[in-house]
Protein backbone atom coordinates (compact mmCIF):
# COMPACT_ATOMS: atom_id res chain seq x y z
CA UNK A 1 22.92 -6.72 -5.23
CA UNK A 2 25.84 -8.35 -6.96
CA UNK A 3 26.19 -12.37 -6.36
CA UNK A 4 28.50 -13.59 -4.56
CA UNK A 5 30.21 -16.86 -3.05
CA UNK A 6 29.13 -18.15 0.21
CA UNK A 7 31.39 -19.56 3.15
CA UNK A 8 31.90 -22.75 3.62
CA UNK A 9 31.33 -25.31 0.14
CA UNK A 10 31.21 -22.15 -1.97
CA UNK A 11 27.74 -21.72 -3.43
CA UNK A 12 26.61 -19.19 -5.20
CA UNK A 13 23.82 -16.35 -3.91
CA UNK A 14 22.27 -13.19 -3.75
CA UNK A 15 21.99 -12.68 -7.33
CA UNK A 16 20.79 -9.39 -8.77
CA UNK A 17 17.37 -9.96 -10.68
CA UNK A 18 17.97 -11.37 -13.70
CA UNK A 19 21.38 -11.78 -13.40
CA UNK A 20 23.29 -14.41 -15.52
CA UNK A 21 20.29 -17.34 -15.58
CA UNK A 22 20.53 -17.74 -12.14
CA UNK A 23 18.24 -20.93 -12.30
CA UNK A 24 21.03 -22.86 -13.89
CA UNK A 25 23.32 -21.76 -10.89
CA UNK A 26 21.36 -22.56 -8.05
CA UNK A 27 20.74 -25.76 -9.69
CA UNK A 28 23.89 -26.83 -10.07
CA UNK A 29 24.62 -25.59 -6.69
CA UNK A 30 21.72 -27.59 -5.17
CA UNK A 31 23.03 -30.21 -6.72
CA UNK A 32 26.87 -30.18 -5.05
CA UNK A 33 24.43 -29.20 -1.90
CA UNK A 34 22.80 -32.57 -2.45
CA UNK A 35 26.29 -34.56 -2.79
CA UNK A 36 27.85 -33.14 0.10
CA UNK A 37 25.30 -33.10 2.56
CA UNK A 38 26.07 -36.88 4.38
CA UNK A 39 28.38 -37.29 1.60
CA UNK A 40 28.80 -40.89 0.58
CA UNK A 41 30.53 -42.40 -2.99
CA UNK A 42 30.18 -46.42 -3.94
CA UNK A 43 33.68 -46.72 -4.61
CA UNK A 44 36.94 -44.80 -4.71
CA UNK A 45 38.79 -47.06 -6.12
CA UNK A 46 36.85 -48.84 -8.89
CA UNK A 47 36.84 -47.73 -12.35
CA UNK A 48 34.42 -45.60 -13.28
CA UNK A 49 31.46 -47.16 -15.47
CA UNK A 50 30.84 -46.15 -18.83
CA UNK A 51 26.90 -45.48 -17.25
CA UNK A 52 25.45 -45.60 -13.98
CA UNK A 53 21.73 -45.32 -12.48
CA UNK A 54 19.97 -42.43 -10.89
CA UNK A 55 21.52 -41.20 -7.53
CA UNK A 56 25.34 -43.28 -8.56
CA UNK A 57 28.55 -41.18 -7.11
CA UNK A 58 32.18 -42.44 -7.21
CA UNK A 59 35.27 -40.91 -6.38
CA UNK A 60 37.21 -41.54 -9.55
CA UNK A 61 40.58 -43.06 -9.00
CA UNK A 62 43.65 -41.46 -8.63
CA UNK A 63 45.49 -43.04 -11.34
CA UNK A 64 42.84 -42.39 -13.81
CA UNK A 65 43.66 -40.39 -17.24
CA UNK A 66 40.71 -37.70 -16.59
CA UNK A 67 39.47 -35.64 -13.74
CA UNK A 68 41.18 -38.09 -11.17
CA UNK A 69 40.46 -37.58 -7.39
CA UNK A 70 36.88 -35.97 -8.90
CA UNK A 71 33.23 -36.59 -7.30
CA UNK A 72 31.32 -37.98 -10.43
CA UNK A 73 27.88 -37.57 -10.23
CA UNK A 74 25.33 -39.79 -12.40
CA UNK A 75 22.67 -37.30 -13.30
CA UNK A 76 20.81 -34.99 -16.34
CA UNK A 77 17.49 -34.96 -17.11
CA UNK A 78 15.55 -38.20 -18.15
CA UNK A 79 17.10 -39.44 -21.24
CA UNK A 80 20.33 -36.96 -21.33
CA UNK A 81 21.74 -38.67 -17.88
CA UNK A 82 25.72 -38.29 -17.56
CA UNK A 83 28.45 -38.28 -15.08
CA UNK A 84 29.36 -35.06 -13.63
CA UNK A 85 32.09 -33.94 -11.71
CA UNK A 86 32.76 -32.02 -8.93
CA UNK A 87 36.57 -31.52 -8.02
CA UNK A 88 36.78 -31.55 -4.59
CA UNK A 89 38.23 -28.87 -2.25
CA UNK A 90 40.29 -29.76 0.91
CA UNK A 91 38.65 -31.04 3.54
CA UNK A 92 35.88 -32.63 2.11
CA UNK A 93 34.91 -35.82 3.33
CA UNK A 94 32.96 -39.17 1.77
CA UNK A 95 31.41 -42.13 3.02
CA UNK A 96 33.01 -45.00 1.02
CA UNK A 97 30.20 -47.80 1.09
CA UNK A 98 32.55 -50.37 0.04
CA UNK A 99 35.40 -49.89 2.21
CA UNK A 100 32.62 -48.91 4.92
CA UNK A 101 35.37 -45.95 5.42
CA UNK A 102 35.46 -42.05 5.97
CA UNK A 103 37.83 -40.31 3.67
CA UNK A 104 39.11 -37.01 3.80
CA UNK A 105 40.53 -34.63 0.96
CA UNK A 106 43.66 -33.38 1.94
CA UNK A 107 47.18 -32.05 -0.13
CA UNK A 108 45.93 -33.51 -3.49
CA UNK A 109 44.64 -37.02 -2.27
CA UNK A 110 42.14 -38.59 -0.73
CA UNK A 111 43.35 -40.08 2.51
CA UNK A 112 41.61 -42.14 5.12
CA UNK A 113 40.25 -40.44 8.45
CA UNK A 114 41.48 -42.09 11.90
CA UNK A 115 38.50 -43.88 13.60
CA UNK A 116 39.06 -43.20 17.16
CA UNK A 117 40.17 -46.98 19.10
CA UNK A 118 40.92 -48.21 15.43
CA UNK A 119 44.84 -48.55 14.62
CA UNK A 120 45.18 -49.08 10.65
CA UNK A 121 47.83 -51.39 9.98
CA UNK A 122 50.11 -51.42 6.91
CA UNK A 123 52.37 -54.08 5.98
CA UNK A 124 55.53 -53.03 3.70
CA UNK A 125 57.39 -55.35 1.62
CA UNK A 126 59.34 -52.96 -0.84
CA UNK A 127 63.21 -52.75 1.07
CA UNK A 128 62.54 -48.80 1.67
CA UNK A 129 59.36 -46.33 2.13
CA UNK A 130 58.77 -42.91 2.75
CA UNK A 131 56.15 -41.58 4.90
CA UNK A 132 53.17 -40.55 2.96
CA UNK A 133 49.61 -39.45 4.27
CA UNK A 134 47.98 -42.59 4.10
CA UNK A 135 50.30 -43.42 6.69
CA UNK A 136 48.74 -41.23 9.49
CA UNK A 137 47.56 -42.77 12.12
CA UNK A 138 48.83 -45.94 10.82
CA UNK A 139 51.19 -49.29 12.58
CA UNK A 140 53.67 -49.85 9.81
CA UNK A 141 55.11 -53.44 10.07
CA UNK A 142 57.78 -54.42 8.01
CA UNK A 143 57.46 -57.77 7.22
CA UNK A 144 60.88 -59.40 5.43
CA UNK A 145 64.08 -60.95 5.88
CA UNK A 146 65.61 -57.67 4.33
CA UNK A 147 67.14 -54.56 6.17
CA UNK A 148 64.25 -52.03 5.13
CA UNK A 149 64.62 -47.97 6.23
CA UNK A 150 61.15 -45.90 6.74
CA UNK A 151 62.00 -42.18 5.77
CA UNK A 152 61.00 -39.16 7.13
CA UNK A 153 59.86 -36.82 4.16
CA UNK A 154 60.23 -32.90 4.28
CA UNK A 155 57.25 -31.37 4.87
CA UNK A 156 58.00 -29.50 1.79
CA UNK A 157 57.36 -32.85 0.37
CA UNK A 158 54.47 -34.44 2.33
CA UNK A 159 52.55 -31.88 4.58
CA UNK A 160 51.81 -33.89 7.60
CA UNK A 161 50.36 -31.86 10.32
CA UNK A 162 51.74 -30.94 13.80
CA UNK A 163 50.82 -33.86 16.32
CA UNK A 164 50.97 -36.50 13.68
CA UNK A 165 51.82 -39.80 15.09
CA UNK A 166 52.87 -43.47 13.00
CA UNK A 167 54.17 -46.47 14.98
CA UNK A 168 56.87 -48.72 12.74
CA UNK A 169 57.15 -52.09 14.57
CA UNK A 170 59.69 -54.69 12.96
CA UNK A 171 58.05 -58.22 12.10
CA UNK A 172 60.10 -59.80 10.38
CA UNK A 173 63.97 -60.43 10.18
CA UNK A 174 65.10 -57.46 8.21
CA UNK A 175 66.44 -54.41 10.59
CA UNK A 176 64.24 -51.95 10.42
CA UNK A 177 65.76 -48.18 10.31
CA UNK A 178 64.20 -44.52 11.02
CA UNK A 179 65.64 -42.35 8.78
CA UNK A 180 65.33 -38.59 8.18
CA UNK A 181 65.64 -36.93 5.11
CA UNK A 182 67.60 -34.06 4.69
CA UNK A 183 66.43 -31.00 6.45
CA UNK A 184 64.20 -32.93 8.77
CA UNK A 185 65.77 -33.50 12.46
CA UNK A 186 64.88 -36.41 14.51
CA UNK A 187 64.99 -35.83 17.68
CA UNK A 188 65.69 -38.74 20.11
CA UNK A 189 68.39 -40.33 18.76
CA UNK A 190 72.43 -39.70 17.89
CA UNK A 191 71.97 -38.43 14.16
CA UNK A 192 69.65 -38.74 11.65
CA UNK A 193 68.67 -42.23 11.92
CA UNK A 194 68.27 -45.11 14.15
CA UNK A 195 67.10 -49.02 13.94
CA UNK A 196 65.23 -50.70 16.02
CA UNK A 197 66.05 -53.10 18.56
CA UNK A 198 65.17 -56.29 16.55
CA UNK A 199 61.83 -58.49 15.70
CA UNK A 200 58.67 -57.44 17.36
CA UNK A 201 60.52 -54.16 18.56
CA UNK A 202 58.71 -50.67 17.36
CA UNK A 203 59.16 -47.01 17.66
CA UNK A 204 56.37 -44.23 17.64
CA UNK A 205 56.81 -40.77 15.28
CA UNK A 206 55.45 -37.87 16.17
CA UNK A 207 55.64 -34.79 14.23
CA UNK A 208 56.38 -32.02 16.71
CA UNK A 209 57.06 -28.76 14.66
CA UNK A 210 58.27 -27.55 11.12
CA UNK A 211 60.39 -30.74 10.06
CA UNK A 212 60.89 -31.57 13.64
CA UNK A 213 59.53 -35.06 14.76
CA UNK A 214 60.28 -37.42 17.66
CA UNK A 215 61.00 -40.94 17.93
CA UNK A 216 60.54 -43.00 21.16
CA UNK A 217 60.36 -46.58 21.26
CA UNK A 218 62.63 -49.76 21.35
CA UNK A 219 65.75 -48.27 19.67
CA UNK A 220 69.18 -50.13 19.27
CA UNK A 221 70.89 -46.40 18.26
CA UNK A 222 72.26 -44.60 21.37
CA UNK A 223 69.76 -42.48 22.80
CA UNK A 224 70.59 -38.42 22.67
């Protein structure tokens, strides 16, 4: 019987007798097996340490130089211990214990998983922002005396899912504008983008089909 790769996280079985030191595979696979079962990392954003101690895992940063985004792993036999890494596959999900947060792997990054009853907020500052995944979920306020203009990306660009929903809400001074970038149609509005109605206004986005979202809210752009 040849082996061959389970459903699911991928493991390895059913190898023929003998067949290419299986006892190093299903070790190795035990291992990711051990990591992923109740999966939970001490950081994702520290930087990694040059050595850790038995039973360490971090997610290693995204702007790191080498196997960014990866699952390293503190482990060997006594005496030979080193990081290993796993590179993780999408969906895959970690306990971060010093965020005390779920993440989620999804398009490339590692992206924060909606706690039902718990709104993320995120404040911007910059004078412009495109929608990203982090964003999910998410009340962006915009905080300054500046005109600042959210974007709506292509989904070519940032795959949000169908049903995805981010409130903007206005803080400070600065207008705040919907936009959408090209190909992407907003519906709710005369054209492709809208402010709102002034401080403490806000608008909810919802992604409704292929580069088709929805924006409902206080709007000061004449509704379609």
């Amino acid at each position: 019987m040849a082996e061959r790769i389970m459903p699911g996280l991928g493991l390895r079985a059913f190898y023929a007798p003998g067949q290419r030191n299986w006892g190093t595979s299903v070790s190795e696979d035990l291992r990711t097996l051990s990591v992923l079962v109740q999966a939970r990392a001490l950081s994702c954003s520290a930087a990694l340490p040059g050595s850790g101690s038995t039973g360490d895992v971090y997610i290693v940063p995204a702007d790191a130089l080498t196997n960014a985004n990866a699952l390293a792993l503190w482990d060997g036999a006594p005496g030979e211990e080193d990081w290993v890494y796993l590179t993780p596959q999408e969906g895959w999900e970690v306990w971060l214990a010093d965020e005390a947060r779920h993440v989620r792997f999804t398009a490339g990054a590692w992206v924060e998983v909606p706690r039902p009853g718990v709104v993320k907020i995120r404040t911007l500052t910059a004078t412009s922002h495109t929608l990203e995944l982090v964003d999910l979920g998410s009340i962006l306020e915009t905080t300054g005396s500046s005109a600042v203009t959210v974007t709506i990306p292509d989904e070519a660009v940032v795959p949000f899912e169908i049903g995805t929903l981010v409130n903007v809400t206005q803080v400070g001074a600065g207008i705040a504008t919907v936009a959408a970038a090209p190909g992407v149609s907003l519906n709710g509005v005369t054209g492709g983008s809208v402010a709102l109605d002034g401080q403490w206004s806000g608008a909810a986005l919802v992604k409704r089909g292929a580069d088709a979202w929805v924006i409902q809210g206080a709007l000061a752009g004449a509704v379609a």
